[in-house]
N, C-alpha and C. Protein backbone atom coordinates (compact mmCIF):
# COMPACT_ATOMS: atom_id res chain seq x y z
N UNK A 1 120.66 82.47 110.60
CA UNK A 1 119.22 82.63 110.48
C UNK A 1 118.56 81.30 110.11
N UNK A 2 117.46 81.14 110.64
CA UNK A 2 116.71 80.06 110.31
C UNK A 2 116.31 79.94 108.92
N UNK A 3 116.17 78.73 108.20
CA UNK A 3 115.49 78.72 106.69
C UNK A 3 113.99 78.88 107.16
N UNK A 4 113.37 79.46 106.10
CA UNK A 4 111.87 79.80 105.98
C UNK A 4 111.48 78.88 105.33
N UNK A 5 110.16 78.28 105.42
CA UNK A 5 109.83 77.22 105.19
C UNK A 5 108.21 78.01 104.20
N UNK A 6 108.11 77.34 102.66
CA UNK A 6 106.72 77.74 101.85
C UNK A 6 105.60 78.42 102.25
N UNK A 7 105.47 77.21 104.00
CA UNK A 7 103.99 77.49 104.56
C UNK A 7 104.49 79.02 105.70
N UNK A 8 105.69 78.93 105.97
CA UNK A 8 105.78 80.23 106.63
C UNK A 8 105.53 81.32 105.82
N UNK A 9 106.30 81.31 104.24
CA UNK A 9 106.28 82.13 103.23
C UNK A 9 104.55 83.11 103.06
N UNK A 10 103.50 81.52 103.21
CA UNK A 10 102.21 81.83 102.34
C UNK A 10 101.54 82.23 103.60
N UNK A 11 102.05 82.10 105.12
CA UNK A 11 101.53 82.65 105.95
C UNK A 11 101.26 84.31 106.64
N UNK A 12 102.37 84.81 105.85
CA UNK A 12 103.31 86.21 106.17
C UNK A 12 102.78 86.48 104.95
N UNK A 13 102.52 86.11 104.29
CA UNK A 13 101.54 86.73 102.83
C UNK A 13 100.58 86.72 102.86
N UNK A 14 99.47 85.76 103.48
CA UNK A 14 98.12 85.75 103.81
C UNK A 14 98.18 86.76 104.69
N UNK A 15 99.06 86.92 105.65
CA UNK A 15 98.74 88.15 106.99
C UNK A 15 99.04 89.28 106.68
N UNK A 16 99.61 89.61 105.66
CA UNK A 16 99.86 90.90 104.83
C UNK A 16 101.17 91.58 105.52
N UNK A 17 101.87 90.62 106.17
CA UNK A 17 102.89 90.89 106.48
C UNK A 17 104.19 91.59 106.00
N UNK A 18 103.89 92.35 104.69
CA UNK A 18 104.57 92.52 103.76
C UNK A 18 106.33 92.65 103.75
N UNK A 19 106.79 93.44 104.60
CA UNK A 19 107.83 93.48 105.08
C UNK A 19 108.32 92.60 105.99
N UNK A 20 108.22 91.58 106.53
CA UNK A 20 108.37 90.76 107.23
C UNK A 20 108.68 89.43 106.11
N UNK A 21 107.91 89.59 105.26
CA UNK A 21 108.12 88.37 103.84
C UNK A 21 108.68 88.67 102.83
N UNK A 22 109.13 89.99 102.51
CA UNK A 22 109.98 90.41 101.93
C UNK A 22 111.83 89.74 102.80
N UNK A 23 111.86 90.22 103.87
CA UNK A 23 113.10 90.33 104.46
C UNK A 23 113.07 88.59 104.65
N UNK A 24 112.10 87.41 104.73
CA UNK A 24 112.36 85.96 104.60
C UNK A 24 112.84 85.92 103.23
N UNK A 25 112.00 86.35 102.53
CA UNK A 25 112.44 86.36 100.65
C UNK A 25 114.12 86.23 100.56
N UNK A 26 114.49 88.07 101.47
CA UNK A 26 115.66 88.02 100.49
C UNK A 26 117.02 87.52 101.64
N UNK A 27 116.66 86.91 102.86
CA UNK A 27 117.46 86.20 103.44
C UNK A 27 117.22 84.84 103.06
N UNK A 28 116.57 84.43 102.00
CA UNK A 28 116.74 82.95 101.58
C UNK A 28 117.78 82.41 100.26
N UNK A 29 118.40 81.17 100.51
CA UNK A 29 118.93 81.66 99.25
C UNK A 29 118.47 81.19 97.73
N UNK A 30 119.15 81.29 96.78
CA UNK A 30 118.83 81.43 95.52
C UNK A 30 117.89 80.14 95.22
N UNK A 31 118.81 78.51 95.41
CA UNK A 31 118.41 77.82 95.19
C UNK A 31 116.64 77.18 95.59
N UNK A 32 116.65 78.26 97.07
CA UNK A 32 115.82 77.89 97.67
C UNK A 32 114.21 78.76 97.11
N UNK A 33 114.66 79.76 96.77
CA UNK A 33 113.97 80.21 96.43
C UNK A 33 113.22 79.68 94.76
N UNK A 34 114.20 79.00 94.28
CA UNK A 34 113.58 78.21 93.11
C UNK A 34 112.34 76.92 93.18
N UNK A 35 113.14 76.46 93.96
CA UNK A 35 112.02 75.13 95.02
C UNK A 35 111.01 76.11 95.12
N UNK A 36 110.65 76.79 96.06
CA UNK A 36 109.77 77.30 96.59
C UNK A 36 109.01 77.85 95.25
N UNK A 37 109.25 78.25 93.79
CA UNK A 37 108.70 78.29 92.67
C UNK A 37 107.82 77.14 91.90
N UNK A 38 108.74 75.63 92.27
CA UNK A 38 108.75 74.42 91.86
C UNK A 38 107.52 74.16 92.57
N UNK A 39 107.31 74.45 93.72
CA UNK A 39 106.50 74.05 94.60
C UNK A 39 105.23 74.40 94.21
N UNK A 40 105.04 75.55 93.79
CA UNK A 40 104.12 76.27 93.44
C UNK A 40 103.82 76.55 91.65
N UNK A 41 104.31 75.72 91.07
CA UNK A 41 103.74 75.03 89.70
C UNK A 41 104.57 76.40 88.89
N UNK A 42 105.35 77.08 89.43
CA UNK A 42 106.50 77.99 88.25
C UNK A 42 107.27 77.11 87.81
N UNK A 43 107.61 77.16 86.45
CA UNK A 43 108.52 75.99 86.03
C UNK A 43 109.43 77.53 85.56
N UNK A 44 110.43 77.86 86.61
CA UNK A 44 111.42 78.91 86.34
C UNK A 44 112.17 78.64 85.33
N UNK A 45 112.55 77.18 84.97
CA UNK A 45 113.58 76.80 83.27
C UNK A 45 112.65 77.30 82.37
N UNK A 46 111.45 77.62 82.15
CA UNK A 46 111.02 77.39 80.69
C UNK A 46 111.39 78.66 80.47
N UNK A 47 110.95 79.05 79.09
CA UNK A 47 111.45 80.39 78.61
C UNK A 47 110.53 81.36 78.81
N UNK A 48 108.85 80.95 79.04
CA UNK A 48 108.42 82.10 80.00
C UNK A 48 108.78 82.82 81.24
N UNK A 49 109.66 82.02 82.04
CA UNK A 49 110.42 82.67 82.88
C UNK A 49 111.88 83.27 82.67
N UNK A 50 112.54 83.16 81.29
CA UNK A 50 113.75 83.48 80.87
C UNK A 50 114.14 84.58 81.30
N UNK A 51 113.69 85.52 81.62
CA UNK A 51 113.87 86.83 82.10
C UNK A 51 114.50 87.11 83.26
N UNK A 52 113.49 85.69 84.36
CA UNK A 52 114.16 85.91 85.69
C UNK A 52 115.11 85.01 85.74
N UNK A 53 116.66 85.74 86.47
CA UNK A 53 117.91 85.41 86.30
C UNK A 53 118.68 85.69 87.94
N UNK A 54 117.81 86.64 88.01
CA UNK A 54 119.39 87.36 89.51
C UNK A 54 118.31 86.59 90.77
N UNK A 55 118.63 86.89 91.82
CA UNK A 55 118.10 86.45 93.00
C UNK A 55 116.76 87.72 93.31
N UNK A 56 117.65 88.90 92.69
CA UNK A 56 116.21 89.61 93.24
C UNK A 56 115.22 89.40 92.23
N UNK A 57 115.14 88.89 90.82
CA UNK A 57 114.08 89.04 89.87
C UNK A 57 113.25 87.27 90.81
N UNK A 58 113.98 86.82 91.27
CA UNK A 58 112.70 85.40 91.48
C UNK A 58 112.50 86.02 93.21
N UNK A 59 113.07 86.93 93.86
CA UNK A 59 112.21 87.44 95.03
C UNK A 59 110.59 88.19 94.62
N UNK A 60 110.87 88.64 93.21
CA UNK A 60 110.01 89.93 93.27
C UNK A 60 108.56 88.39 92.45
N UNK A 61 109.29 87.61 92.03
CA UNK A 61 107.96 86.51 90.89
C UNK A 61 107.21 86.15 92.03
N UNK A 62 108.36 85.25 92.95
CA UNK A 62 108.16 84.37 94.32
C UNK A 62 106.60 85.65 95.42
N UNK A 63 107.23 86.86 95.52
CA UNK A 63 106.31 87.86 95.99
C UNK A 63 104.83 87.57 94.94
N UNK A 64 104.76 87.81 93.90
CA UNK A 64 103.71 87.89 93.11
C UNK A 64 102.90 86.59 93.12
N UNK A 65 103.42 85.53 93.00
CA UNK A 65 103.32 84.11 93.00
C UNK A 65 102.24 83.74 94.22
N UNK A 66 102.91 84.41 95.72
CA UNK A 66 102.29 84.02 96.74
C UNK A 66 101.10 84.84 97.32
N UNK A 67 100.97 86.05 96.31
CA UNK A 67 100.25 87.13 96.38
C UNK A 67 99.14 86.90 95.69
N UNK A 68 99.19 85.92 94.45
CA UNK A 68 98.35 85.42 93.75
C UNK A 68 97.36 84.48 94.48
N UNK A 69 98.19 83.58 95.17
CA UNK A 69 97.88 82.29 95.60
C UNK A 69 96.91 82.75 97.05
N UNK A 70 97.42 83.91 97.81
CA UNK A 70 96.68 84.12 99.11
C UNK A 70 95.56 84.77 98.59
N UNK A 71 94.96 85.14 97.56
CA UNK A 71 94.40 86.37 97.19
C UNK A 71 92.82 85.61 97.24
């Protein structure tokens, strides 16, 4: 599978693509999905984010994050 790229991410979120950016979400992987946090001013180390740990808790931030940002 191809890597998904931020602006594809915030595009499929602006279009309300919901399921379609879900299934980029969770075919991306972990690391990548942190960048894509970094990118977007989450600083996932601090301890306000301590919580999120597994791959699906930064799918579901990463969802909220870009949901924020298209809104």
């Amino acid at each position: 599978t191809k890597k998904a790229t931020l602006e594809q991410l915030e595009r499929l979120c602006a279009d309300r693509k919901d399921d379609e950016l879900q299934l980029a979400l969770k075919q991306s992987r972990f690391e990548d999905l942190r960048a894509f946090l970094g990118a977007l001013g989450v600083k996932v180390r601090s301890k306000a984010y301590a919580g999120y740990r597994n791959k699906e808790d930064h799918v579901q931030l990463l969802t909220e994050v870009l949901q924020r940002k298209v809104a």
